[in-house]
C-alpha atoms as a PDB file:
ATOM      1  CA  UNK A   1    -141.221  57.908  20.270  1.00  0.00           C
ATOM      2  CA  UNK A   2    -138.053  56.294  20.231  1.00  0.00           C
ATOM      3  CA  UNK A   3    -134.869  58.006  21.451  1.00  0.00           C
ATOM      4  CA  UNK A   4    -131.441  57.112  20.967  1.00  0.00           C
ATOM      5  CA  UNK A   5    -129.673  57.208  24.591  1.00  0.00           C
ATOM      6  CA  UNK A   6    -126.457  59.928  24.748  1.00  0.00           C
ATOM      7  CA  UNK A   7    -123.581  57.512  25.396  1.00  0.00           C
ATOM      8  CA  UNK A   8    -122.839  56.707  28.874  1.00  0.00           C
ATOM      9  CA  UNK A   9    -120.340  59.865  30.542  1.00  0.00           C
ATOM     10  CA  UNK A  10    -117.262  57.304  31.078  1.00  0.00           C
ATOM     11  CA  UNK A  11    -115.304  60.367  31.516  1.00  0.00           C
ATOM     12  CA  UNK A  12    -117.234  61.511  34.917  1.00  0.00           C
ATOM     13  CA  UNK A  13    -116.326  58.707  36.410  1.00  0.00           C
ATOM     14  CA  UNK A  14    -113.084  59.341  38.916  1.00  0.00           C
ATOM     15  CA  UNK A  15    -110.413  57.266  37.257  1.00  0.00           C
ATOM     16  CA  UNK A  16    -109.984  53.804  39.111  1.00  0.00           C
ATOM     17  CA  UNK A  17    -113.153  53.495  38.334  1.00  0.00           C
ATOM     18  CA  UNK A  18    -113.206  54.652  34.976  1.00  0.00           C
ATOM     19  CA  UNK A  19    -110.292  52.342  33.977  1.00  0.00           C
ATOM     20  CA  UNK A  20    -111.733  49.183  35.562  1.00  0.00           C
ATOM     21  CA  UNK A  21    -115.022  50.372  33.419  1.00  0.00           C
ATOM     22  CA  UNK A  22    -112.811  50.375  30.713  1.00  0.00           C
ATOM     23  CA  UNK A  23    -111.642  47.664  30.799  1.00  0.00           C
ATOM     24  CA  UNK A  24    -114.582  45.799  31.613  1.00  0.00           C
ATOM     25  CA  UNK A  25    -115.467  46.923  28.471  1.00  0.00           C
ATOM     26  CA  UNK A  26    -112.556  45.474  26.316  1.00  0.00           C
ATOM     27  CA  UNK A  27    -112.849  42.142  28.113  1.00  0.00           C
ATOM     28  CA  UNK A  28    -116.727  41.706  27.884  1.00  0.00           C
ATOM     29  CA  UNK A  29    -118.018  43.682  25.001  1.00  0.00           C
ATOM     30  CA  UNK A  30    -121.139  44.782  27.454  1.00  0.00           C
ATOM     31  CA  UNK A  31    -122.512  48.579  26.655  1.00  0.00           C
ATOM     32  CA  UNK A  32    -120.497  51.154  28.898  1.00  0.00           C
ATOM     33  CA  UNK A  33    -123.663  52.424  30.407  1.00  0.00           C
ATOM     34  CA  UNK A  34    -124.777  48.652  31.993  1.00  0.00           C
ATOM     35  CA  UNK A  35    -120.965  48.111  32.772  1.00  0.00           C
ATOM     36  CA  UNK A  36    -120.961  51.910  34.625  1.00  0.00           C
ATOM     37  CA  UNK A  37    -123.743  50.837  36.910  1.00  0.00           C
ATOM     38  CA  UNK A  38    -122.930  47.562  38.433  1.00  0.00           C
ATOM     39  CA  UNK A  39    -119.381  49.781  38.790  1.00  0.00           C
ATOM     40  CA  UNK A  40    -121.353  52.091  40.250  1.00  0.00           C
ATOM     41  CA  UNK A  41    -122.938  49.644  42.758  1.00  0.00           C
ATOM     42  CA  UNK A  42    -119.908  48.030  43.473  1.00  0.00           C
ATOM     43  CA  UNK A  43    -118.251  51.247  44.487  1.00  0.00           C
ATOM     44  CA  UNK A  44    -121.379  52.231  46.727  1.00  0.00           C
ATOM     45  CA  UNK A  45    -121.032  48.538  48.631  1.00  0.00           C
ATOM     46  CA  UNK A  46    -117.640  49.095  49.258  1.00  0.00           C
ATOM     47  CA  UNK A  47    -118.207  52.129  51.246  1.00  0.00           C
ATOM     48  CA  UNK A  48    -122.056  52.015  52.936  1.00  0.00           C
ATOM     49  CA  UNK A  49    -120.772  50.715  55.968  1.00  0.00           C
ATOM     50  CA  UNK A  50    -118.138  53.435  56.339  1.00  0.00           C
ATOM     51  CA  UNK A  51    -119.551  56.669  54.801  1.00  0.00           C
ATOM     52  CA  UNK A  52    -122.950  58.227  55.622  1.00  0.00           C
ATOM     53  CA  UNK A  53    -124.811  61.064  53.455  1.00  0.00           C
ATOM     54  CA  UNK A  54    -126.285  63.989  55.773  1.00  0.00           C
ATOM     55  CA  UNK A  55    -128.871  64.825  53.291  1.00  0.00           C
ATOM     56  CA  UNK A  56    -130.179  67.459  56.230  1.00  0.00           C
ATOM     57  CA  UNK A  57    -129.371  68.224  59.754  1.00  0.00           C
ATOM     58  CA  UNK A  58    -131.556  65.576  61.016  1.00  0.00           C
ATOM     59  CA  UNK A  59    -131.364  63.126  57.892  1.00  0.00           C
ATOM     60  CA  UNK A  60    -128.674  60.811  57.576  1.00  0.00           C
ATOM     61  CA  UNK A  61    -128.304  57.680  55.520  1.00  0.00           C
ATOM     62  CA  UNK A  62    -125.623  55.147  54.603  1.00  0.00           C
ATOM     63  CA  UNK A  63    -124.263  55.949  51.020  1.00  0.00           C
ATOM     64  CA  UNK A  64    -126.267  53.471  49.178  1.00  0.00           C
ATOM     65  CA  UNK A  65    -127.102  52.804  45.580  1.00  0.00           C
ATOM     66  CA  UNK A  66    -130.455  51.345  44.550  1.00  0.00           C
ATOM     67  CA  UNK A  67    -129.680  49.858  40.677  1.00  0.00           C
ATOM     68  CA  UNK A  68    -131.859  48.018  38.130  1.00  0.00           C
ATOM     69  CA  UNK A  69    -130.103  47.100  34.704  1.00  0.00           C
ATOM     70  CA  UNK A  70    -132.894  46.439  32.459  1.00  0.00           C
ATOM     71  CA  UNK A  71    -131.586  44.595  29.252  1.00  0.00           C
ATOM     72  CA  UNK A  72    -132.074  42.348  26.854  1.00  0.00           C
ATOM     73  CA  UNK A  73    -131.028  38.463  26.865  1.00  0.00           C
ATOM     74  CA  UNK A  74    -127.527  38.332  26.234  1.00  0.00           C
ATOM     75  CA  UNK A  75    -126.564  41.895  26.357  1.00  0.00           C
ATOM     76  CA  UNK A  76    -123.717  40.186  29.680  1.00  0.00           C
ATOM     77  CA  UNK A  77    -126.028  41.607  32.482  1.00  0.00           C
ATOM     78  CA  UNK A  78    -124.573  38.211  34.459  1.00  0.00           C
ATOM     79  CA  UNK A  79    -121.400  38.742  33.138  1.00  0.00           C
ATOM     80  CA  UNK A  80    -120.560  42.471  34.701  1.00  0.00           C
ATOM     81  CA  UNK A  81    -122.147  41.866  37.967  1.00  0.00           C
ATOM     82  CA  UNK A  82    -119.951  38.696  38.315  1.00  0.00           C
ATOM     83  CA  UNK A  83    -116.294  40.951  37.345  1.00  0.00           C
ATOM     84  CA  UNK A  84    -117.513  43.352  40.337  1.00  0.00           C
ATOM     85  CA  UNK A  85    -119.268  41.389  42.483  1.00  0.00           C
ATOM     86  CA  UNK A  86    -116.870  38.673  42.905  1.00  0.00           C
ATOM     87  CA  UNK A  87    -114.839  40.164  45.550  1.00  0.00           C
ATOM     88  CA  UNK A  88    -117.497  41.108  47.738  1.00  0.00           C
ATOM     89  CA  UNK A  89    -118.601  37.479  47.608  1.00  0.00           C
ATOM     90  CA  UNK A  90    -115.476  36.216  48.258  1.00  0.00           C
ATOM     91  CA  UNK A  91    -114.265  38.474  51.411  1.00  0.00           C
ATOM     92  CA  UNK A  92    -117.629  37.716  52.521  1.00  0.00           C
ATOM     93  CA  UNK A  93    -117.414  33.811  52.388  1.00  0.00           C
ATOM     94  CA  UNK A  94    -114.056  34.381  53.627  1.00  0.00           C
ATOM     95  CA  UNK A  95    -115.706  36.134  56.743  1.00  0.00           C
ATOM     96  CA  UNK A  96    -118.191  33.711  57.501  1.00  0.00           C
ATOM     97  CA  UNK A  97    -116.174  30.959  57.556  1.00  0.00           C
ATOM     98  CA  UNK A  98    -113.432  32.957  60.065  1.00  0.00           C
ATOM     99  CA  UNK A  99    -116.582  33.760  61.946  1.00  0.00           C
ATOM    100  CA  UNK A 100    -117.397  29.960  62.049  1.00  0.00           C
ATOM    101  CA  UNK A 101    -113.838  29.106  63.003  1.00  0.00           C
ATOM    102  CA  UNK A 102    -113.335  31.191  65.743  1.00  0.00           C
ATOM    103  CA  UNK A 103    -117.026  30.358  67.216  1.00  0.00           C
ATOM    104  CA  UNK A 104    -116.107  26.709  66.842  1.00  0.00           C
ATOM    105  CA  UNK A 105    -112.420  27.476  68.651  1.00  0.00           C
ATOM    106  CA  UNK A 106    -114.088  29.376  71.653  1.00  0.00           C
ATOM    107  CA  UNK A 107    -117.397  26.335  72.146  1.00  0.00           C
ATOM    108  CA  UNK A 108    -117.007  25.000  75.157  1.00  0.00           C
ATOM    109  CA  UNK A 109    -115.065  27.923  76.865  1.00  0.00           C
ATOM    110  CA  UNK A 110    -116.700  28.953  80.321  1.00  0.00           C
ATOM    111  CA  UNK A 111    -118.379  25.176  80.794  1.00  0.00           C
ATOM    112  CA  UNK A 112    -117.177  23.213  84.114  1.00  0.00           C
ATOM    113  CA  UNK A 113    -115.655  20.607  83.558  1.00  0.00           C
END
């Protein structure tokens, strides 16, 4: 049985993230529901270190997405995840190699000379 899918609810989405969905849209051409969720998993990264969900009193987690696009060859899987993604891997290469600087900059601090 074979079931068209209702189009992907764009309009739910709060509105920065709707418009960079949007948009995401004009400039790949990818189907709004794939674009949505690596949106969607962008916008979870951003804030799991910051916000947790108290699901009950004694159950608390960090506000985490679990995604998997499934999707034919071609359909810009690569693509999307790269437009949102980005970012992250920047600010985190960005990290590591402050992290690396300022590790180098304090070696040798404490030793006797």
């Amino acid at each position: 049985m074979n079931r068209i899918p209702l189009p992907f609810p764009v309009e739910a989405l709060p509105p920065t993230l709707r418009a960079a969905v949007e948009e995401a849209s004009i400039v790949t051409q990818a189907p709004l529901a794939l674009i949505a969720s690596s949106a969607l998993a962008a916008a979870s990264l951003a804030v799991q270190a910051k916000y947790d969900v108290k699901r009950y009193d004694d159950l608390v987690s960090p506000c985490s997405l679990y995604v998997i696009t499934i999707a034919e060859s071609g359909e810009r899987k690569t693509t999307v995840d790269r437009l949102f993604m980005t970012p992250f891997e920047q600010f985190e290469a960005a990290f590591a190699q402050t992290g690396c600087e300022a590790a180098d900059s304090n070696e040798g601090e404490g030793e006797d000379d």
